[in-house]
Structure formats: structure tokens, C-alpha cells
Protein backbone atom coordinates (compact mmCIF):
# COMPACT_ATOMS: atom_id res chain seq x y z
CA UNK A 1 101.86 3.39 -62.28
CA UNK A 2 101.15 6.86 -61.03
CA UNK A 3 97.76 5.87 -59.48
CA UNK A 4 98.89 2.62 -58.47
CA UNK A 5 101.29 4.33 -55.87
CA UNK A 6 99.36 7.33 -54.83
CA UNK A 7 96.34 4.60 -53.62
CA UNK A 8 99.28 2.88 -51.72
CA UNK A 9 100.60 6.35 -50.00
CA UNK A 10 96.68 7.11 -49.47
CA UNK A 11 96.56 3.77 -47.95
CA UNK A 12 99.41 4.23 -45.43
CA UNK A 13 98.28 7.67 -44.70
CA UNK A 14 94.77 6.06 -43.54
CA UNK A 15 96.52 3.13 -41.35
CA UNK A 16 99.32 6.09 -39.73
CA UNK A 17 96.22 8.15 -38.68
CA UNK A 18 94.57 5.37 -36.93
CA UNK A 19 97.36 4.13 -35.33
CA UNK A 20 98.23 7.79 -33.76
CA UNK A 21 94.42 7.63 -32.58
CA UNK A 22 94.73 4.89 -30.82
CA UNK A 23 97.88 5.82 -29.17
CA UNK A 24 97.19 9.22 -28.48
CA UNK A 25 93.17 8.96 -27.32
CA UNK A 26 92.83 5.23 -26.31
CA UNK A 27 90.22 2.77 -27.09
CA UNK A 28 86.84 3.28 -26.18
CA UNK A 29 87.11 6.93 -24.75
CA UNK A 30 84.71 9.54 -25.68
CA UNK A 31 85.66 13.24 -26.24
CA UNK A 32 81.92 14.22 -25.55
CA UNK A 33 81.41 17.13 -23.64
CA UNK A 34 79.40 16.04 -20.29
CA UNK A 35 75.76 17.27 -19.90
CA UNK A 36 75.71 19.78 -17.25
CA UNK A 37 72.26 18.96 -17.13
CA UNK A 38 72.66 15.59 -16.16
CA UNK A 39 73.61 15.06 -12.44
CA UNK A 40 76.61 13.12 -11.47
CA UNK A 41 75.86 9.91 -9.99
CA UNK A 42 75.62 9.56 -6.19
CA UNK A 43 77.87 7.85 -3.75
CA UNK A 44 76.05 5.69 -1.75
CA UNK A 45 78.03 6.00 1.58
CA UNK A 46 77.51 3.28 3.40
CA UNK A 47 78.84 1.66 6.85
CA UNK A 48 78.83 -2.23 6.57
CA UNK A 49 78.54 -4.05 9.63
CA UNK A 50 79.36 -7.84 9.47
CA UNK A 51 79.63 -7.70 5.94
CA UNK A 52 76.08 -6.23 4.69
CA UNK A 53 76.26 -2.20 4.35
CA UNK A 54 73.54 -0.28 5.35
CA UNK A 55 72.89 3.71 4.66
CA UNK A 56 73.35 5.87 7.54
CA UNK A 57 70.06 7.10 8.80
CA UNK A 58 70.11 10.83 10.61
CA UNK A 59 69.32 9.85 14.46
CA UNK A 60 65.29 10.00 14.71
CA UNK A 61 64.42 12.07 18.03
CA UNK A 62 62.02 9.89 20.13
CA UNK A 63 58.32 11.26 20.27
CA UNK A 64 57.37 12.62 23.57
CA UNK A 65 56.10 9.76 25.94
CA UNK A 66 51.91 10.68 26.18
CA UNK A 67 50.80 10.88 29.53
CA UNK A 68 48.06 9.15 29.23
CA UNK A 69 47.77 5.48 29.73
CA UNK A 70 46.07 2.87 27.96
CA UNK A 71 45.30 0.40 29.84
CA UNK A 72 44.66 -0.20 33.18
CA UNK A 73 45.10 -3.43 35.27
CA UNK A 74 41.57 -3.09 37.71
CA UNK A 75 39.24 -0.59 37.71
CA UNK A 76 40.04 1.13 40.90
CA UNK A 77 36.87 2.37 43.07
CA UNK A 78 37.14 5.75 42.69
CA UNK A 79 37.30 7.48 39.10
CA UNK A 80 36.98 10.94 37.45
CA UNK A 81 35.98 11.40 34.44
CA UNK A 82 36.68 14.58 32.56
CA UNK A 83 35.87 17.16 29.86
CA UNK A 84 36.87 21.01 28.36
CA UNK A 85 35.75 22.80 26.21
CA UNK A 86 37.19 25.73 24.92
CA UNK A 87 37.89 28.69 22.60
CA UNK A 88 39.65 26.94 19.87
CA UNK A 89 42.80 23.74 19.46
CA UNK A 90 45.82 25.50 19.87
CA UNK A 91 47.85 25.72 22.82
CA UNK A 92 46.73 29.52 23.39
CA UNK A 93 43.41 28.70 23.40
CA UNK A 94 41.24 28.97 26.73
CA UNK A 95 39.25 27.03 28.25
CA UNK A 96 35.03 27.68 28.33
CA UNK A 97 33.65 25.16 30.40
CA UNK A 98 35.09 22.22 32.57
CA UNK A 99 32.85 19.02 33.89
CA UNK A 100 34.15 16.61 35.85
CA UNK A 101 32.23 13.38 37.58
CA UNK A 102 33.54 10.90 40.10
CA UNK A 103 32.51 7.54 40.10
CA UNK A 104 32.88 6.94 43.79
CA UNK A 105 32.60 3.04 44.30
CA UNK A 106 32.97 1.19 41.48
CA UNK A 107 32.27 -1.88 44.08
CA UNK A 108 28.64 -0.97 43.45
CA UNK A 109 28.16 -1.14 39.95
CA UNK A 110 26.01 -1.02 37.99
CA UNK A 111 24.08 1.08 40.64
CA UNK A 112 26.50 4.69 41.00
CA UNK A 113 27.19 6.99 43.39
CA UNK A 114 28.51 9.79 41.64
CA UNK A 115 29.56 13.95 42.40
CA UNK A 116 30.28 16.25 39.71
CA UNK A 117 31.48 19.65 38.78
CA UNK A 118 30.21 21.50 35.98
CA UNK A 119 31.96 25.11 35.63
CA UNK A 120 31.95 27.87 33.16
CA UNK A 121 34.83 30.63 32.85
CA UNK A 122 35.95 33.48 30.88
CA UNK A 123 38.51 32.86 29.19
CA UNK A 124 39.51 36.37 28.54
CA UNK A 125 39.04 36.18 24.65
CA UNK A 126 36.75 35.39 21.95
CA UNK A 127 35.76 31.78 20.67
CA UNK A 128 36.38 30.87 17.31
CA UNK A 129 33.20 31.08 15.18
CA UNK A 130 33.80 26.97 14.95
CA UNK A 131 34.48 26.48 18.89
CA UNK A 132 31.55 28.26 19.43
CA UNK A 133 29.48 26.57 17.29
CA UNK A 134 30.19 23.52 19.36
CA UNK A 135 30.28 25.18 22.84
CA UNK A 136 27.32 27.53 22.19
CA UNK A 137 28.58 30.25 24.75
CA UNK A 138 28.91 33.88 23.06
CA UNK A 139 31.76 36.19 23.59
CA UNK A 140 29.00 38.34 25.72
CA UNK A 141 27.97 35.47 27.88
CA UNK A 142 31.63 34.66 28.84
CA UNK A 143 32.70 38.37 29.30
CA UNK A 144 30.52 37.83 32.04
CA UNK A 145 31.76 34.88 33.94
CA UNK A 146 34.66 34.65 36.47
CA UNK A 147 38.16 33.47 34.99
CA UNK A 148 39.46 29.80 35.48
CA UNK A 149 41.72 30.91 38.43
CA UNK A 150 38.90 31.67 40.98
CA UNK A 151 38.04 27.81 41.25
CA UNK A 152 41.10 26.23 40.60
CA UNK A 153 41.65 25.03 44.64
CA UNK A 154 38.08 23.49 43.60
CA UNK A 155 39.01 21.99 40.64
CA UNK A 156 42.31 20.75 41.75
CA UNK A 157 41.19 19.67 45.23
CA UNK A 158 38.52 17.91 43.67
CA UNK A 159 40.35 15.86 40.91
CA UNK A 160 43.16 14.87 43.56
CA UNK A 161 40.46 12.95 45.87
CA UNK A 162 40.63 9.93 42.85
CA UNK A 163 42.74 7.44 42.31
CA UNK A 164 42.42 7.66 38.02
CA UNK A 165 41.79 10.69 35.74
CA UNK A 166 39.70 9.37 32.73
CA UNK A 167 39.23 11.61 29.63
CA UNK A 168 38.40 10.91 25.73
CA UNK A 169 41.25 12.10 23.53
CA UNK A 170 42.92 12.53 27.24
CA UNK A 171 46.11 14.84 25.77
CA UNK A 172 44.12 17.43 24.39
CA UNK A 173 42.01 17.71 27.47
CA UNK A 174 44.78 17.31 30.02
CA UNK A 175 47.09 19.99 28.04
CA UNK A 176 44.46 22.26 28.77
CA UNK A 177 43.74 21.56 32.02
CA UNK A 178 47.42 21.78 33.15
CA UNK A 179 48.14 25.16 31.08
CA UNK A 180 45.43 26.87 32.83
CA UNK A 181 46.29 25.27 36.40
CA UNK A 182 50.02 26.66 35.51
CA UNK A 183 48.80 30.21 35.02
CA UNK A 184 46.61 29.99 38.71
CA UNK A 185 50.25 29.18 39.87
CA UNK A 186 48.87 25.48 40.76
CA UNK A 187 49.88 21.76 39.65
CA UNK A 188 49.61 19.83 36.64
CA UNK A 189 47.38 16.54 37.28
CA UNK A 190 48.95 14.36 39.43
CA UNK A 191 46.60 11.22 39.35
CA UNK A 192 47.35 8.36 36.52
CA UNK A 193 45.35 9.38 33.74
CA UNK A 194 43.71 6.96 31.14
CA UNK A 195 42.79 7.51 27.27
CA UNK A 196 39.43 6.08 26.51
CA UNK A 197 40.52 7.13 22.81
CA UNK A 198 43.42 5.06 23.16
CA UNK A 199 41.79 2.72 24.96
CA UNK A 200 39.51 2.18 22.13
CA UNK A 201 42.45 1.57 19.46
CA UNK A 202 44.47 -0.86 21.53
CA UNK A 203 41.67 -3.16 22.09
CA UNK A 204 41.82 -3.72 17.80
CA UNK A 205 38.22 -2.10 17.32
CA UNK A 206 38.07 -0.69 13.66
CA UNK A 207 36.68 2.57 12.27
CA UNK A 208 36.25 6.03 14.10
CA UNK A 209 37.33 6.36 17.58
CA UNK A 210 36.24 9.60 18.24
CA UNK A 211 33.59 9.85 21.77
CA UNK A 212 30.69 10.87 19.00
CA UNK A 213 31.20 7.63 16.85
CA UNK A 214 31.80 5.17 19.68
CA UNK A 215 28.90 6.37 21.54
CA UNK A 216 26.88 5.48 18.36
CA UNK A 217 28.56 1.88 17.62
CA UNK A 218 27.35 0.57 21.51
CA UNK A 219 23.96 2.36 21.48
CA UNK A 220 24.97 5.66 23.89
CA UNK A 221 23.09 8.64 22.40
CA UNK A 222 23.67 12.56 23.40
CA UNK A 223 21.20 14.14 24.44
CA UNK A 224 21.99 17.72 23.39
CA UNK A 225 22.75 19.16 20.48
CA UNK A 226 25.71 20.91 21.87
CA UNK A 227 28.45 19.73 23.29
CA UNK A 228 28.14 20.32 26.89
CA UNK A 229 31.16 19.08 28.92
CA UNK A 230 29.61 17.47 31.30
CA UNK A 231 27.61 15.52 29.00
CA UNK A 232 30.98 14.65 27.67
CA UNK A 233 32.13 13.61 30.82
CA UNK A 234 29.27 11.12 31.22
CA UNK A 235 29.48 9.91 27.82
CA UNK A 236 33.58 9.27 28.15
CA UNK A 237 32.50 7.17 32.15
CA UNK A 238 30.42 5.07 29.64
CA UNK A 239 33.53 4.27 27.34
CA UNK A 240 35.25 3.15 30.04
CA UNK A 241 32.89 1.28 31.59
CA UNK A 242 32.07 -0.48 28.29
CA UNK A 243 35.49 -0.94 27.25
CA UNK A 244 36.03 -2.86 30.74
CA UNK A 245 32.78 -4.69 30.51
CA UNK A 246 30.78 -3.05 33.08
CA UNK A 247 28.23 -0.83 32.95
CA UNK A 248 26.02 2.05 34.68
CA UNK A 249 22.14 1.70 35.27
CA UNK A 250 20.34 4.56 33.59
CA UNK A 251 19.78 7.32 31.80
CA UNK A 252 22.38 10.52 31.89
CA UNK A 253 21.10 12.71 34.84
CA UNK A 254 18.49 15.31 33.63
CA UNK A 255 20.69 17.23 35.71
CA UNK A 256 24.24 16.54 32.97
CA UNK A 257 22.07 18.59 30.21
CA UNK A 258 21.84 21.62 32.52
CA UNK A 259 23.74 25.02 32.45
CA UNK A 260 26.83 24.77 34.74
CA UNK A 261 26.52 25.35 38.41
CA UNK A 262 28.42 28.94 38.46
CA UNK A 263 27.09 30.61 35.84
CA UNK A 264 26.42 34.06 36.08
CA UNK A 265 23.71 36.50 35.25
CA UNK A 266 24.09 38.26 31.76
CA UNK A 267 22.91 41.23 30.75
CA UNK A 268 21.13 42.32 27.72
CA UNK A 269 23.36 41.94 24.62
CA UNK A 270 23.76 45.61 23.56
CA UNK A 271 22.91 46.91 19.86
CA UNK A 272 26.16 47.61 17.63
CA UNK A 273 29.64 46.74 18.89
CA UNK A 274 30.29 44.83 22.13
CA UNK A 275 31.91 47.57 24.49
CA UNK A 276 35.70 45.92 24.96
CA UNK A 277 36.53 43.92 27.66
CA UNK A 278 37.83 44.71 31.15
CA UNK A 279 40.78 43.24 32.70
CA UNK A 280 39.99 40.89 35.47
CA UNK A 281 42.13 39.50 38.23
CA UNK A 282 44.20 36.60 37.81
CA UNK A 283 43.07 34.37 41.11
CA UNK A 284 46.42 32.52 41.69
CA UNK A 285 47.53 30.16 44.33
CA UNK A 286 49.33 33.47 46.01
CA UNK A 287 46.57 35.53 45.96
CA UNK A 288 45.49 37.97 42.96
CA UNK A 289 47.35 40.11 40.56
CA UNK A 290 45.12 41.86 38.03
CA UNK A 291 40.62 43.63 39.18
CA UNK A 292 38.51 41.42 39.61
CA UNK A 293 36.65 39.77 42.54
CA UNK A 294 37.14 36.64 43.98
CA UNK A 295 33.90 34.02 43.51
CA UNK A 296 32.55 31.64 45.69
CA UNK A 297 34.33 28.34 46.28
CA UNK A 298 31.75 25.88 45.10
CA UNK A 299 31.65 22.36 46.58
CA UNK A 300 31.06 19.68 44.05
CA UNK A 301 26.87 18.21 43.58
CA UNK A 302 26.24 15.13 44.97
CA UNK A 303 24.11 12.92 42.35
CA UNK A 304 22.60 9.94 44.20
């Protein structure tokens, strides 16, 4: 009788307990510590418009509008086409040497009538050994050239007799045309300007577009094993005219593969350490501000 009611007290004692558990915790509800290793779900805030949310998105700035076109309606009849090259790609870089050659009736092609300038500068530092490589002007054949500043009425009187700027990879060349323009205390390009690069991609044409491999897909070779500007310059007219379905008769111009048309006289290279440099005079559009003097205006070659 004994054990018969001590299983029945045992019994009620089991059923209390669970009843006071599921009053006290409630059903379903853990007691588990959280995992402070485990992150907390995230909100997804959302705006819905019309019904359908959508996650706000930060406000994307819009890229900078390139100033260089991609296409252009009609050839016009007189076009430059353009080149640098210079001590290295950033933005404090110099420029070497500049080519430029003017198409000047485009009415007459395939036969051309063309002028050209082909100039060489100091840029008042060294090259980088890979700049140079491609260039293939030393630090002590610059050191001896006049800066950009002394030809830039030249340069920019010259350029603003066209009616279209043409250049391969047009940005790069243009931003350093303008920086150094800006520091003569002249004007930025004022012509419309035209990527042949661009040019290239918009027309659908797979593979590289850079001057080297498009030269190579329609059958243009170089001519030197460096990369002379003005030989770039030529090479980028041929782009063009290709990409617009025209053409030029001829070789490139024995005289494109020359040395530029200012170049100076250089000295023997010394043994040991180049002596350092001497400050020359910045040749602005109000007259000089540093020692050095003034070159010779040159007019641009005529190339019949």
C-alpha cells in the first residue's frame, strides 16, 4: 500500500512540474545562450515603390564626360593628327617629344598634302627607365634641349589652324598636351578632338585596340624600333583614314623616321655622375620667369 501511494505522489509531482514549465517558460522557447559569434540577421531596408521594394543604392557620381569624340559625321578637309611622348603615365610626368601632321585637303585623297611638326623638349626631369626605353632620349640628351614653353605659340598656333584634333588613346595625349600648355600660361585644345582608340571599339572590331595592334590587323607596319612621335602621328592619320574608308598613297615619309626638327647639339656624355641640372626659364605667354634663353620660333615643314 505504501508503494502504491508514493508512485501516485511521484506521479503528481512529475505532472505539477510540467505544468509550472509550461506556464512559467512557454512552449517552444529556448533558454540557450545566443552565439556571440554568430551575427544577428540583417534588416533589409528597403523603399517599395508601386508595390515591389527595392534596396537603396548610395547615389553613383557620374564619370567625367571624355573629351574626346568618337565619331565624326564627315571627314572635314583639314585634320591634325597628334602624338607625345614623355617621361612616364602620371599626371606629373613631362612631355619628351611632340609630332603633329595636318592633313590639309582631305578633298584630294588619296594623294596628301601634308605639314608637320616634330619637336623635342626638356622636360626638366629624368625618364623612367621604361619611358625611356620606348622614347630612346637619355636624361643627358634632354638636359640639353629647350623646355616645352619656348614653342608653345608654335604648337598652339599650329594645332588651332584645323578644324579636328585626331590622336590614338586621345585622353592620355590631350591631358598632356593641355597640362604643359597650362604651365606656358596658354590654352587647352580648343578644336573637336577624335579618339581613333575609341573609334576603333565603337565600330564592334574585337581584340586589341591599341595603335601597335591595329596597325598590324590592316597591314600598317612601323618602321622604327622606337617609338618616335611623329611616326605615331602618321600611323594614328592611317587609323582614321581606314576606319572612314579612305586611304593615303604611300609609304611614311623617310622624313617621319628622322630626329625632330629642333634638336640640339649634345655634348659628350661625361664619365661618372651627370653634373645636376640647371634651372631654365619657364617661356610663358607673359614673357619668362626662371634662366634660360628663348629658341627660335620654328614654322611647321611642308611635306609635298
Amino acid at each position: 500500500m505504501d508503494s502504491v501511494l508514493q508512485l501516485i505522489v511521484g506521479a503528481a509531482v512529475v505532472c505539477l512540474v510540467v505544468y509550472l514549465a509550461k506556464v512559467l517558460i512557454g512552449p517552444g522557447e529556448s533558454h540557450v545562450s545566443p552565439d556571440p559569434t554568430v551575427e544577428p540577421p540583417q534588416i533589409d531596408h528597403t523603399i517599395s515603390a508601386g508595390g515591389s521594394s527595392a534596396p537603396l543604392a548610395a547615389p553613383v557620381p557620374s564619370p567625367p564626360e571624355p573629351r574626346a569624340l568618337t565619331r565624326v559625321a564627315n571627314i572635314p578637309k583639314c585634320v591634325i593628327f597628334f602624338d607625345v611622348e614623355t617621361t612616364g603615365l602620371n599626371s606629373n610626368d613631362r612631355v619628351v617629344t611632340l609630332a603633329a601632321v595636318k592633313l590639309l585637303n582631305t578633298d584630294l585623297l588619296p594623294s596628301a598634302s601634308l605639314e608637320y611638326l616634330y619637336l623635342i623638349f626638356d622636360p626638366g626631369r629624368k625618364s623612367h627607365p621604361g619611358a625611356e626605353a620606348i622614347h630612346g632620349y637619355s636624361d643627358w640628351i634632354l638636359r640639353h634641349q629647350e623646355n616645352f614653353g619656348t614653342y608653345a605659340e608654335t604648337i598652339e598656333n599650329f594645332f588651332n589652324s584645323s578644324e579636328l584634333v585626331v590622336a590614338h588613346n586621345a585622353d592620355f595625349d590631350i591631358g598632356f598636351y593641355d597640362r604643359e600648355m597650362q604651365r606656358a600660361g596658354r590654352s587647352p585644345i580648343a578644336k573637336p578632338i577624335y579618339c581613333t582608340m575609341n573609334g576603333y571599339r565603337e565600330q564592334g572590331f574585337v581584340g586589341s585596340a591599341s595603335l601597335a595592334a591595329i596597325c598590324q590587323s590592316t597591314g600598317v607596319a612601323r618602321a622604327t624600333r622606337f617609338h618616335g612621335a611623329l611616326e605615331d602621328a602618321w600611323l594614328a592619320m592611317r587609323v582614321y583614314l581606314w576606319l572612314n574608308q579612305r586611304d593615303v598613297s604611300g609609304e611614311i615619309p623617310a622624313e617621319f623616321t628622322g630626329q625632330p626638327s629642333n634638336m640640339k647639339p649634345v655634348p659628350p656624355l661625361p664619365v661618372g655622375p651627370l653634373p645636376r641640372r640647371h634651372r631654365k626659364k619657364i617661356v610663358t605667354a607673359e614673357g619668362e620667369t626662371a634662366t634660360t634663353e628663348t629658341g627660335p620660333s620654328l614654322p611647321p615643314a611642308a611635306l609635298q
